[in-house]
Protein backbone atom coordinates (compact mmCIF):
# COMPACT_ATOMS: atom_id res chain seq x y z
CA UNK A 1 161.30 140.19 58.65
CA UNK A 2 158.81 139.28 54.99
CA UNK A 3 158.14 143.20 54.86
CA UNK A 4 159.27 146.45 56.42
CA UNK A 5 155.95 146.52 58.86
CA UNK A 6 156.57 143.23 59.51
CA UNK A 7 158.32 141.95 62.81
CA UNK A 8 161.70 141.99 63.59
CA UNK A 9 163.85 138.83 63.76
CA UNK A 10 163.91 139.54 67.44
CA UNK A 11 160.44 140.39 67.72
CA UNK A 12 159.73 136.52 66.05
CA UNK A 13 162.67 135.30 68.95
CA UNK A 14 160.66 136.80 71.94
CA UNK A 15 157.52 135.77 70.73
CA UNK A 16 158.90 132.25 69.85
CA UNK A 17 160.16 131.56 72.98
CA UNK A 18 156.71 132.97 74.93
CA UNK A 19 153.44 130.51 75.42
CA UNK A 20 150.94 130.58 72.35
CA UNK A 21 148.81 133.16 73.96
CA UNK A 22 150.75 135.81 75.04
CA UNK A 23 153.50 135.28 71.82
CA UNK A 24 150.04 136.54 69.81
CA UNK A 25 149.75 139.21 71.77
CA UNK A 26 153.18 140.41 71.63
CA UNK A 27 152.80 139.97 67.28
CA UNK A 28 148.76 140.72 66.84
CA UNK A 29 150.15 144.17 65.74
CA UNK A 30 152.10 142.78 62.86
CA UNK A 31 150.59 139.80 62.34
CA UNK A 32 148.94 140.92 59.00
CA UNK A 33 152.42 141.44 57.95
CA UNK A 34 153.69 137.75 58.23
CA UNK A 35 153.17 134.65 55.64
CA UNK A 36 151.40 133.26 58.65
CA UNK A 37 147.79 135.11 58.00
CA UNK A 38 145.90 133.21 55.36
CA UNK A 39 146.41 134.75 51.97
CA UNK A 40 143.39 137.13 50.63
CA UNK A 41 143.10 134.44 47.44
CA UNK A 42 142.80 131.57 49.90
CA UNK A 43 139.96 132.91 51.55
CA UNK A 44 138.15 134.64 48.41
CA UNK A 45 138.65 130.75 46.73
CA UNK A 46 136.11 129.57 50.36
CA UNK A 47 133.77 132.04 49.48
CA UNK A 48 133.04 131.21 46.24
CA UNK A 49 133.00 127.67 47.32
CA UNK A 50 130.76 128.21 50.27
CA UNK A 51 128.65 130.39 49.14
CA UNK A 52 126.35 128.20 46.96
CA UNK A 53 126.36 125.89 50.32
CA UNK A 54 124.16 128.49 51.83
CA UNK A 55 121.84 130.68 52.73
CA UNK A 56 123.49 131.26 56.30
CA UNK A 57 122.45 133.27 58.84
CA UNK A 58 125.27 132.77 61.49
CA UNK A 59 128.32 132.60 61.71
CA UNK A 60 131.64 132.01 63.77
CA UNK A 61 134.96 132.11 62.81
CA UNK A 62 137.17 129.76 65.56
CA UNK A 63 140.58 130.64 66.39
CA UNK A 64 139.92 134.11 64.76
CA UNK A 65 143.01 135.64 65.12
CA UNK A 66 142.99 139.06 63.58
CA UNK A 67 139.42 138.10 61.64
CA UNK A 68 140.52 137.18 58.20
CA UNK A 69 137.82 134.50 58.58
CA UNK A 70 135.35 137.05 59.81
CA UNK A 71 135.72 138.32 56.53
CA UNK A 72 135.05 135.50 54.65
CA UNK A 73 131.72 135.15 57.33
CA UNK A 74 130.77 138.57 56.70
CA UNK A 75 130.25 137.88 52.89
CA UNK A 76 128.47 134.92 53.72
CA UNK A 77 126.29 135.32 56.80
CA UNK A 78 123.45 137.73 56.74
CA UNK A 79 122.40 138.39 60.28
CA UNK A 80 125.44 138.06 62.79
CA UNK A 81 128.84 136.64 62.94
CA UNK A 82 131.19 135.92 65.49
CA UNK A 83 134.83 135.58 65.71
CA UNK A 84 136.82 133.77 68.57
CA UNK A 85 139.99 133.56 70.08
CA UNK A 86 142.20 133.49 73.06
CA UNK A 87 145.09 135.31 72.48
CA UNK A 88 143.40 139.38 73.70
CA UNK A 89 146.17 141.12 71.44
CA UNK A 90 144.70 139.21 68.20
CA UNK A 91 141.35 140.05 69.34
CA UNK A 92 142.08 144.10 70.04
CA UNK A 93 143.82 143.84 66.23
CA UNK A 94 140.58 142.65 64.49
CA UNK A 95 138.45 144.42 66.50
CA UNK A 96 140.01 147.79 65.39
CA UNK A 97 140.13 147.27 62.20
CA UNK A 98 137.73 144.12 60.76
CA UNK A 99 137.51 145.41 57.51
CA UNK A 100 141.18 145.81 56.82
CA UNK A 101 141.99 142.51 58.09
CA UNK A 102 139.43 140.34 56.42
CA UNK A 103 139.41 139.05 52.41
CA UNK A 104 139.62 142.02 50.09
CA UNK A 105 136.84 140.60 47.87
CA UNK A 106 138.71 142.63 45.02
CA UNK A 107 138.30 139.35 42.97
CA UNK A 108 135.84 138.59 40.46
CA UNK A 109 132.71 137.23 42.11
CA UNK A 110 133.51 138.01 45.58
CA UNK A 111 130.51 139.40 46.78
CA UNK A 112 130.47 142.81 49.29
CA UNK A 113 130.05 142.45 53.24
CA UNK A 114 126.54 142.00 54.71
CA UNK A 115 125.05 144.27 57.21
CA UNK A 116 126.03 141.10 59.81
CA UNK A 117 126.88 142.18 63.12
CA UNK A 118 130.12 141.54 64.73
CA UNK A 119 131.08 140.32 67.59
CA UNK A 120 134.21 139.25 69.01
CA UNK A 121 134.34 136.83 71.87
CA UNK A 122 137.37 135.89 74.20
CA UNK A 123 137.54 132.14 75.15
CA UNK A 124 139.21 128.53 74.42
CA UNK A 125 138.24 127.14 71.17
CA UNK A 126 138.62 123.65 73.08
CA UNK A 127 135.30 125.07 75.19
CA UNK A 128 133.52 127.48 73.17
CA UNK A 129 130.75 129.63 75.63
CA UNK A 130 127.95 129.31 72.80
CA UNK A 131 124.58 127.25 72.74
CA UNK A 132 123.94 125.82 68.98
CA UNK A 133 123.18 129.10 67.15
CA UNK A 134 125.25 128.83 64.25
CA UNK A 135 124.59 128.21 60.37
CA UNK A 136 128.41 128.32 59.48
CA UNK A 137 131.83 127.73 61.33
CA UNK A 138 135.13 128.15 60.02
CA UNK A 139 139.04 128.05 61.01
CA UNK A 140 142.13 129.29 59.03
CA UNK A 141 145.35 128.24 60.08
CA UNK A 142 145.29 127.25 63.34
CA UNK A 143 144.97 123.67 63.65
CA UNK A 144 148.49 123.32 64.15
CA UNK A 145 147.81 124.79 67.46
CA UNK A 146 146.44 121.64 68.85
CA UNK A 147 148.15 118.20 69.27
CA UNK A 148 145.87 115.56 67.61
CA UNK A 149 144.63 114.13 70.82
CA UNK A 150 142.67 117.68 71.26
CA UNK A 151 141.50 117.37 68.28
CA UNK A 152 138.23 115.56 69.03
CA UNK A 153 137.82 117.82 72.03
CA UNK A 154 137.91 120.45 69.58
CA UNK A 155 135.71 118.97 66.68
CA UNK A 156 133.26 118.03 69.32
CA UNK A 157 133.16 122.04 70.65
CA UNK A 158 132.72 123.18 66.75
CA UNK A 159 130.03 120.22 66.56
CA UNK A 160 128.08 121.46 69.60
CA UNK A 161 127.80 125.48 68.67
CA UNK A 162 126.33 124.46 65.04
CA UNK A 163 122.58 123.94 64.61
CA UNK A 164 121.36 121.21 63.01
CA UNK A 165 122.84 121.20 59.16
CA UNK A 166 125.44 123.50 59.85
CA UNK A 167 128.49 123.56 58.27
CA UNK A 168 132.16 123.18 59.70
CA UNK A 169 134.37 124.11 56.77
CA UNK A 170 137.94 124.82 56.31
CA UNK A 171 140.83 124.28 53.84
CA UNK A 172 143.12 121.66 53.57
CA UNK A 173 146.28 122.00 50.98
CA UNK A 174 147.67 119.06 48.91
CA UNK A 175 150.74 117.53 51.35
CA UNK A 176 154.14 118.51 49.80
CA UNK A 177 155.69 116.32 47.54
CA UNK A 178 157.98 114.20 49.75
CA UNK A 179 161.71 115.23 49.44
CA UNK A 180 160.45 118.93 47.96
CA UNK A 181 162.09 122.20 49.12
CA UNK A 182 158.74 122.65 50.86
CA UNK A 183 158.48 119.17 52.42
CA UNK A 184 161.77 119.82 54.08
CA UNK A 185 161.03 123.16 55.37
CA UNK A 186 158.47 121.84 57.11
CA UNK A 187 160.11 119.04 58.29
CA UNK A 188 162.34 120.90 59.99
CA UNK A 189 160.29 123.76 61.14
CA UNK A 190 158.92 121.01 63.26
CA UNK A 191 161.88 119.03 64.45
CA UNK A 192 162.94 122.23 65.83
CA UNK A 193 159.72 123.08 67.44
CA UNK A 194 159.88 119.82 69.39
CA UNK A 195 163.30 120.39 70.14
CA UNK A 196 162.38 123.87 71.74
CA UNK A 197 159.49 122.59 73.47
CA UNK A 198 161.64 119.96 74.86
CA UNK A 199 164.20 122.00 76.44
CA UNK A 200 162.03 125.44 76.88
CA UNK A 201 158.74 126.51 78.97
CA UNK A 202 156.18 127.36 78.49
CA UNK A 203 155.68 124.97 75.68
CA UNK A 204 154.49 126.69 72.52
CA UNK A 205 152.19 124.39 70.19
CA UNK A 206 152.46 125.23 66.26
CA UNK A 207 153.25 121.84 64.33
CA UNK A 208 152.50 121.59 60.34
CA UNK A 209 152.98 117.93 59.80
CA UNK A 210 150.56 116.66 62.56
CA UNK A 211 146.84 117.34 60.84
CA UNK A 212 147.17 114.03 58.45
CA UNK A 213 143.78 115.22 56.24
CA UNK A 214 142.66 110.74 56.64
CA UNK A 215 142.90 111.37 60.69
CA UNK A 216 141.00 114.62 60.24
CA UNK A 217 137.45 112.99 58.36
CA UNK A 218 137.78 109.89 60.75
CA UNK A 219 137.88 112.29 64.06
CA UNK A 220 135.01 114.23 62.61
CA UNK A 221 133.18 111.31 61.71
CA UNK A 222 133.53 110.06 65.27
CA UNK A 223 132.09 113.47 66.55
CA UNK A 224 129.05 112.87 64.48
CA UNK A 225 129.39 115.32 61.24
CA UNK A 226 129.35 113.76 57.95
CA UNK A 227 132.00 114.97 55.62
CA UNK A 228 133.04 115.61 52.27
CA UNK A 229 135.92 116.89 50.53
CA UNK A 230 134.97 120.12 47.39
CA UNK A 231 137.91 121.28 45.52
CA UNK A 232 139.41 124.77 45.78
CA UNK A 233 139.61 124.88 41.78
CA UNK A 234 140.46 128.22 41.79
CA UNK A 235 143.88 127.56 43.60
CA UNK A 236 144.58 125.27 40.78
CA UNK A 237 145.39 121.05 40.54
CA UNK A 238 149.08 119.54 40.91
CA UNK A 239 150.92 118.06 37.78
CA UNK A 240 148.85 114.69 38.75
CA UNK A 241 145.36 116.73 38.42
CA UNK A 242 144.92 116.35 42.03
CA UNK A 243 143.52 120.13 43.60
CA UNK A 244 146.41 122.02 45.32
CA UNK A 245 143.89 123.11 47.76
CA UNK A 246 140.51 121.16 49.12
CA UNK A 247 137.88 122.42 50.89
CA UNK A 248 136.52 120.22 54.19
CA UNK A 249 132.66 120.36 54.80
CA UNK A 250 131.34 118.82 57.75
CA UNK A 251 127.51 118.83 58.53
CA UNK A 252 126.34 118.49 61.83
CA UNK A 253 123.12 116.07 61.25
């Protein structure tokens, strides 16, 4: 499947029908293969926008799967940076190669890698084993891992590892236009995850049309960051000048 190193359509069954941790440990080897990993301009399009956010000095990428946003850290951090996760497969993938599976930074402006340390740390993003040592925290693609009531557990565990004025970024896209090709897909991409989750266990968690970007700021807001919404103008605007792509900053006060 999506390229010849990619995973099989069987591989995809297997790991579709596993839990969320161990169905990323049976793709981590492929998983730079699949649509799923953020795309190299999504992440070069943070670090321009972060970068004039900074100077940071840590840094921790939650839910790091195989550490494309360890990459984006490691252009932005300048003493250590962390990634997270709990799937051990995803971790063993970034940890053998980092720099392969982080942004390329072959775009304009996209500045090298620091000498940052890495380190990459096993545990549940929903209760993350760090004291408030970080400048910078960010998460790619995985908040459709989490129903919305964990959300606030989970904005509360990114909330307690930042130090005071750090950051808790990550990108949002534009919803689809309703009745779109795209809108549809991922209307039914989820019907038919609650389907499966109704009739199969373990339950695997991945739903696209849950994280309403309103809910989001008013859940983060609760948890005590104060937020604000930067547009990801290099990913361009929609025919109503509207960004395809924003950019969530939340500051812990």
């Amino acid at each position: 499947m999506f390229t010849p190193q990619g995973p099989t359509l069987r591989e995809l069954a297997v790991q579709a029908f596993s839990s969320i941790e161990h169905g990323y440990d049976l793709l981590a080897p492929k998983f730079d293969h699949t649509p799923f990993r953020t795309p190299d301009h999504v992440l070069d399009a943070v670090v321009r926008t972060v970068r004039p956010l900074g100077p940071f000095a840590t840094g921790l990428d939650i839910c790091c799967g195989t550490g494309a946003g360890v990459g984006v850290l490691r252009r932005l951090c300048d003493e250590r940076v962390t990634g997270v996760d709990f799937s051990a497969g995803m971790l063993a993938a970034a940890a053998s190669a980092p720099a392969a599976a982080s942004a390329t930074g072959s775009a304009a402006g996209i500045p090298a890698f620091t000498s940052a340390a890495v380190d990459w740390v096993r545990a549940d993003a929903r209760a993350l084993p760090f004291a408030p040592v970080f400048d910078l925290a960010v998460s790619f693609g995985a908040f459709g891992h989490f129903l919305p009531a964990e959300r606030p557990v989970l904005f509360a565990q990114a909330h307690a590892v930042l130090r005071p004025g750090g950051l808790f970024v990550f990108p949002v896209p534009a919803p689809p236009r309703v009745g779109s090709p795209l809108y549809w897909a991922l209307w039914g991409f989820d019907s038919a995850m609650r389907l499966r989750n109704l009739l199969w266990h373990p339950r695997f968690v991945m739903y696209y049309r849950t994280f309403r970007l309103r809910e989001v700021l008013d859940e983060l807001a609760r948890t005590g960051f104060t937020t604000e919404l930067l547009p990801l103008t290099d990913l361009g605007q929609r025919p109503d000048g509207s960004p395809r792509c924003a950019l969530v900053v939340a500051r812990r006060e």
